[in-house]
Every structure is written in C-alpha cells, then in structure tokens.
C-alpha atoms as a PDB file:
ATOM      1  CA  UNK A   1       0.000   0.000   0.000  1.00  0.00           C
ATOM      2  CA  UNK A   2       0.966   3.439  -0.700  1.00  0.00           C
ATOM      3  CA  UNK A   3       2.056   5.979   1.824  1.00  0.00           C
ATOM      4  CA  UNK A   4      -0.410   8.352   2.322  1.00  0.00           C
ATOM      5  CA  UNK A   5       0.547  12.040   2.721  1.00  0.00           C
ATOM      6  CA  UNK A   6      -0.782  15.104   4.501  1.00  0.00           C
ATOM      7  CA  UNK A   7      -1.246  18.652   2.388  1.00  0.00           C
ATOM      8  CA  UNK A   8       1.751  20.186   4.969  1.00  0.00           C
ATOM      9  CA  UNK A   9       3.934  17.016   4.308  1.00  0.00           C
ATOM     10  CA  UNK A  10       3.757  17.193   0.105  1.00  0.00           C
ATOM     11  CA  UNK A  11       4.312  20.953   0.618  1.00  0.00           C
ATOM     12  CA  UNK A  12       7.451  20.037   2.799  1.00  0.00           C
ATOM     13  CA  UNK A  13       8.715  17.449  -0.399  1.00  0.00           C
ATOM     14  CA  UNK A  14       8.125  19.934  -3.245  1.00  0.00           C
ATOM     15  CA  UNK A  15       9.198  22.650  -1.410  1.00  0.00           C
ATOM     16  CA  UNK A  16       6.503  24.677  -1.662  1.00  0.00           C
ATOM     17  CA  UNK A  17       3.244  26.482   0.270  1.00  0.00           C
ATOM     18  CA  UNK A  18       0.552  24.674   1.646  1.00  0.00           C
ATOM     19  CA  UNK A  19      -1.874  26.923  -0.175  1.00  0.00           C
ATOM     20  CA  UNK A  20      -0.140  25.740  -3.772  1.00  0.00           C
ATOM     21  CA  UNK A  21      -0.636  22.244  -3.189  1.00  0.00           C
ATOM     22  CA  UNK A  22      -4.122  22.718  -2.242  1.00  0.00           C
ATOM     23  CA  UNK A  23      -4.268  24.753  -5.573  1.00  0.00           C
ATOM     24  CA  UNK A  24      -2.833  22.038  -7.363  1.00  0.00           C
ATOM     25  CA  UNK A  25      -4.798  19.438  -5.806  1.00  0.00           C
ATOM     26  CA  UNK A  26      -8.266  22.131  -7.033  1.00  0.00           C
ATOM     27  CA  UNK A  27      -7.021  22.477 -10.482  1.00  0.00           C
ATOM     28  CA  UNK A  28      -6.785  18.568 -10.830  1.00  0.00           C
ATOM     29  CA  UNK A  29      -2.845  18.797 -11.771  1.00  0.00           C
ATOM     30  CA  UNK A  30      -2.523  16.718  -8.549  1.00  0.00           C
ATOM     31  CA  UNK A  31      -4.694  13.897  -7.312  1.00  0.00           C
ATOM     32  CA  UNK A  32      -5.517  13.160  -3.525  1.00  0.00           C
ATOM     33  CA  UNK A  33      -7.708  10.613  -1.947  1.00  0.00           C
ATOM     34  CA  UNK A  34     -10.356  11.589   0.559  1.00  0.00           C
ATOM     35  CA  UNK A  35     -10.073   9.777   4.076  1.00  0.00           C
ATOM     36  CA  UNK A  36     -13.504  10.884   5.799  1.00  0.00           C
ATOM     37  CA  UNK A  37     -12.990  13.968   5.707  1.00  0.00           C
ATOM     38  CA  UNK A  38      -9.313  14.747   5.567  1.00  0.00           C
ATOM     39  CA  UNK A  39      -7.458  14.954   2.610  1.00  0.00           C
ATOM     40  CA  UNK A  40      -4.589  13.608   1.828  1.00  0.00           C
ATOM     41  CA  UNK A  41      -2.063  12.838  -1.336  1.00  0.00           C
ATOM     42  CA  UNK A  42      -0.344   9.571  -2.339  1.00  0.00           C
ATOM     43  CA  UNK A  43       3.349   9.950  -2.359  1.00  0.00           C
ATOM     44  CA  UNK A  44       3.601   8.066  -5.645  1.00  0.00           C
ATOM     45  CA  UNK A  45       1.277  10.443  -7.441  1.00  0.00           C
ATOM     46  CA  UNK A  46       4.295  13.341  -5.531  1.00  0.00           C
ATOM     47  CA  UNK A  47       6.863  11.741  -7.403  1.00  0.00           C
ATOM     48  CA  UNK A  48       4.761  10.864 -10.951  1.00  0.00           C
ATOM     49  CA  UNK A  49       4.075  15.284 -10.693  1.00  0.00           C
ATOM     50  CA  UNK A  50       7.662  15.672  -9.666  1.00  0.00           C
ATOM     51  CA  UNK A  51       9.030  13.106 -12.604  1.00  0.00           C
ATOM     52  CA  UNK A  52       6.692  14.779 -15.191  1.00  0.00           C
ATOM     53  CA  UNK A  53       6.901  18.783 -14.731  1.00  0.00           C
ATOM     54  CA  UNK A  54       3.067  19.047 -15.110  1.00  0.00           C
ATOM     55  CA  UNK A  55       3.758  22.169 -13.317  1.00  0.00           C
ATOM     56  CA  UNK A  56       6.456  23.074 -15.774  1.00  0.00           C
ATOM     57  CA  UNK A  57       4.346  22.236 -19.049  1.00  0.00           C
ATOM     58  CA  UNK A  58       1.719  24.240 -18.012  1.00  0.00           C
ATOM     59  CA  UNK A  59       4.167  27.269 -17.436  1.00  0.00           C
ATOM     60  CA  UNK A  60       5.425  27.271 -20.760  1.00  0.00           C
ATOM     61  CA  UNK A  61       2.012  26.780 -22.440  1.00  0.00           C
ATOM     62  CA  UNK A  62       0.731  30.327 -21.087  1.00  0.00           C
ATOM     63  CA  UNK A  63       4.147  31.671 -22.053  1.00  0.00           C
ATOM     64  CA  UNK A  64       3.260  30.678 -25.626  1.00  0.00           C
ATOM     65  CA  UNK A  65      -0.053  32.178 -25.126  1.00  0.00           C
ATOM     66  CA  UNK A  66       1.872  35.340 -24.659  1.00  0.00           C
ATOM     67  CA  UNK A  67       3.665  35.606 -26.969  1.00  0.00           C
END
C-alpha cells in the first residue's frame, strides 16, 4: 500500500506552500484521496508530478499564449 501524505507534508517534499498544493490538488494537476474527511495525497502520485513537470508544461504553455 501506498504511503499516504498530509497537504503540509507534500508541501514540505516539493518545497513549496501549503496553499499551492491545495491549488494544485483544485485544479486537478494533482490527485488526492479523501479519508472521511481529511485529505490527503499519495506519495507516488508526488513523485509521478515531480518526474513529469506538469507544473512546468503548463508554465510554458501560457508563455506561448503570450507571446
């Protein structure tokens, strides 16, 4: 089974704000499981977002956008 993690311990991994995972996790470019009522992220999908840049793609799509 696959660790589960909490919003505050994928923020600590990624390096990043609370609040941007729990963007992530609204915009879908994330996935989390539900647990009653908390939420919380498998750290295999951390590593599949880390491994892929999904952040990164998106960045450089609005850039072209912009252009």
């Amino acid at each position: 089974m696959d660790r589960l993690l909490t919003v505050a311990e994928a923020a600590s991994i990624l390096a990043c704000s609370p609040a941007a995972i729990r963007k992530w996790l609204y915009q879908r470019r994330l996935s989390s499981v539900k647990v009653g009522r908390l939420t919380r992220i498998r750290a295999n999908d951390v590593e599949a977002f880390v491994r892929t840049g999904r952040d990164s793609e998106i960045v450089r799509r609005r850039a072209r956008r912009v252009s």
